[in-house]
C-alpha atoms as a PDB file:
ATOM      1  CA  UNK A   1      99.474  50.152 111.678  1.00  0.00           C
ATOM      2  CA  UNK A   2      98.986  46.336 111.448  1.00  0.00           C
ATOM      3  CA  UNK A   3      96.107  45.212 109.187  1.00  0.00           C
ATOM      4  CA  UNK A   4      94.676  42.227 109.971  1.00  0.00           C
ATOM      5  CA  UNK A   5      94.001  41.744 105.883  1.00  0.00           C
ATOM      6  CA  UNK A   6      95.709  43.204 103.010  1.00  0.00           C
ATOM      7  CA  UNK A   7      94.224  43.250  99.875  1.00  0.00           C
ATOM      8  CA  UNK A   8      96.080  44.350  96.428  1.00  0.00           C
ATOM      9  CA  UNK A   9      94.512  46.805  94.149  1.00  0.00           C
ATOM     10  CA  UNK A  10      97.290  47.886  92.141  1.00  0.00           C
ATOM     11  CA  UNK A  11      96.532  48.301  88.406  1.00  0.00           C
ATOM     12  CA  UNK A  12      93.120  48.543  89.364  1.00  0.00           C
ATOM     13  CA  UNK A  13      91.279  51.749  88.189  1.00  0.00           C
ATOM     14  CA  UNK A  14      87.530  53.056  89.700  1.00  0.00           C
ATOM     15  CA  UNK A  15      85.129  51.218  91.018  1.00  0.00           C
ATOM     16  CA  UNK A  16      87.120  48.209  91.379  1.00  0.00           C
ATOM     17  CA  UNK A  17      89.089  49.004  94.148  1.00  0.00           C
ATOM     18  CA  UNK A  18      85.949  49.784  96.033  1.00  0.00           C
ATOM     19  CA  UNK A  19      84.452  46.826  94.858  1.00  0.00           C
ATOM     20  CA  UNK A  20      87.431  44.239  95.997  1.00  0.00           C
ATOM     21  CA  UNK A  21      87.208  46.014  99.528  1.00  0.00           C
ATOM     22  CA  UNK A  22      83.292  46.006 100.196  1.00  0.00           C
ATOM     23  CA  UNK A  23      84.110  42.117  98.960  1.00  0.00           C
ATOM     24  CA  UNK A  24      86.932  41.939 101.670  1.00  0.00           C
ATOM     25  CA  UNK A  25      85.016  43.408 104.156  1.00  0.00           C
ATOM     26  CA  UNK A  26      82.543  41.146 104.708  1.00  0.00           C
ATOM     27  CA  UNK A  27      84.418  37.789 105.634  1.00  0.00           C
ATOM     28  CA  UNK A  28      86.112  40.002 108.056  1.00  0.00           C
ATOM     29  CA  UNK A  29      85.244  40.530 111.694  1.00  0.00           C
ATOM     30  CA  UNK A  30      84.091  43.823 113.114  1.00  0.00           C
ATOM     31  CA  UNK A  31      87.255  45.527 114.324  1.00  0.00           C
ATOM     32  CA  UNK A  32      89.560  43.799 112.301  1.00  0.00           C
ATOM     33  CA  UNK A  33      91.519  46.933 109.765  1.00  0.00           C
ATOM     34  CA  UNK A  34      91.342  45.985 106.008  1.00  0.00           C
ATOM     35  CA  UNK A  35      94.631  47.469 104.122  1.00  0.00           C
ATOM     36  CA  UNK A  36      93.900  48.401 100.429  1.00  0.00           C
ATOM     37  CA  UNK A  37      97.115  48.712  98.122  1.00  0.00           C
ATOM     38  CA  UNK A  38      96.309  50.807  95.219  1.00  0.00           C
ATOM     39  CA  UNK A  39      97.972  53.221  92.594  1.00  0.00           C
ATOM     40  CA  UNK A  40      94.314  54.845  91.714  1.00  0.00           C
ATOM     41  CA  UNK A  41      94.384  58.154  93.407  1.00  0.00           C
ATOM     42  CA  UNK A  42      91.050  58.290  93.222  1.00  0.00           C
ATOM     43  CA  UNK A  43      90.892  56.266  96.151  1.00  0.00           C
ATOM     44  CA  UNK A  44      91.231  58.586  98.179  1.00  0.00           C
ATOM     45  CA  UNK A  45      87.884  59.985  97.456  1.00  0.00           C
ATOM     46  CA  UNK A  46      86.059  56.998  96.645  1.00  0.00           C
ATOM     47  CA  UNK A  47      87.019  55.261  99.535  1.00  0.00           C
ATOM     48  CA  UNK A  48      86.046  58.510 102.020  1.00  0.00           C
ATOM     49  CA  UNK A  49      82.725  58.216 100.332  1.00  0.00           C
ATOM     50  CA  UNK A  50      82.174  54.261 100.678  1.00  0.00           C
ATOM     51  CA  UNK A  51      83.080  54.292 104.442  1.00  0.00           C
ATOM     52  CA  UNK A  52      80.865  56.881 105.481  1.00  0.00           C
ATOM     53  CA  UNK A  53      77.988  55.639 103.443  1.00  0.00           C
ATOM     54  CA  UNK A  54      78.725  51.686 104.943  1.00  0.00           C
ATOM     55  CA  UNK A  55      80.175  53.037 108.175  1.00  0.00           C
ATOM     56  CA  UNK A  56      83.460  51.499 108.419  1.00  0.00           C
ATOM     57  CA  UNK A  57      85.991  53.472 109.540  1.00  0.00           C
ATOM     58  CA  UNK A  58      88.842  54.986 107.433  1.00  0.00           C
ATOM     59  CA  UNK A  59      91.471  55.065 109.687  1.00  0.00           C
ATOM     60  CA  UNK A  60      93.930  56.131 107.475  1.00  0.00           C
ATOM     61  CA  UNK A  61      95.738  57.205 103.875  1.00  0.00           C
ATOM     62  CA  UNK A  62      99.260  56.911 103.247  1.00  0.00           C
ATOM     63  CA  UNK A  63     100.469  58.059  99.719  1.00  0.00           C
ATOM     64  CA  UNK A  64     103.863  57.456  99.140  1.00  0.00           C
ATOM     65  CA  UNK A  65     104.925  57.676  95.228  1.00  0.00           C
ATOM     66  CA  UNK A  66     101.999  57.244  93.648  1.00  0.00           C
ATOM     67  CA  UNK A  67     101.246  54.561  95.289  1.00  0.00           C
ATOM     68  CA  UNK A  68      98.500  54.441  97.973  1.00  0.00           C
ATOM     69  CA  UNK A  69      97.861  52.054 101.549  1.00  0.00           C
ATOM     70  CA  UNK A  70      94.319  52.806 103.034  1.00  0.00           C
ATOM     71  CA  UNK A  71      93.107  51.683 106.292  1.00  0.00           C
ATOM     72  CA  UNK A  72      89.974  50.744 106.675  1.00  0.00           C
ATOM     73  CA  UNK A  73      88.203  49.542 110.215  1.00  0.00           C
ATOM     74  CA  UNK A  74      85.247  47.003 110.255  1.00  0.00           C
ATOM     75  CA  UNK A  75      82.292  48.277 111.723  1.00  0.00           C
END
């Protein structure tokens, strides 16, 4: 997948990674994909939760070593 924006959240522990995204977000254009680096596996969760209560899309979650790439679509 080829983000149009990637945004690095590593060492970065709950709610900041949400935070930094929702911040990301909004300069983007709707349609454009948003990837979030993180090592928080709570991400997972709290980004689930933050897309469907913005409604931007989660595309996808990769976790490969601890370390997590989530896709995120622009509504």
């Amino acid at each position: 997948m080829k983000p149009d924006s990637i945004l690095d959240c590593m060492g970065l522990y709950c709610p900041m990674p949400i935070i930094k995204a929702a911040e990301a977000i909004k300069v983007m254009t709707p349609g454009q994909i948003l990837e979030v680096v993180a090592d928080d596996r709570g991400i997972k969760a709290d980004m689930a939760a933050w897309c469907k209560s913005t409604g931007n899309e989660l595309l996808e979650i990769q976790e490969d070593k601890g370390e997590y790439r989530v896709y995120v679509r622009k509504r």
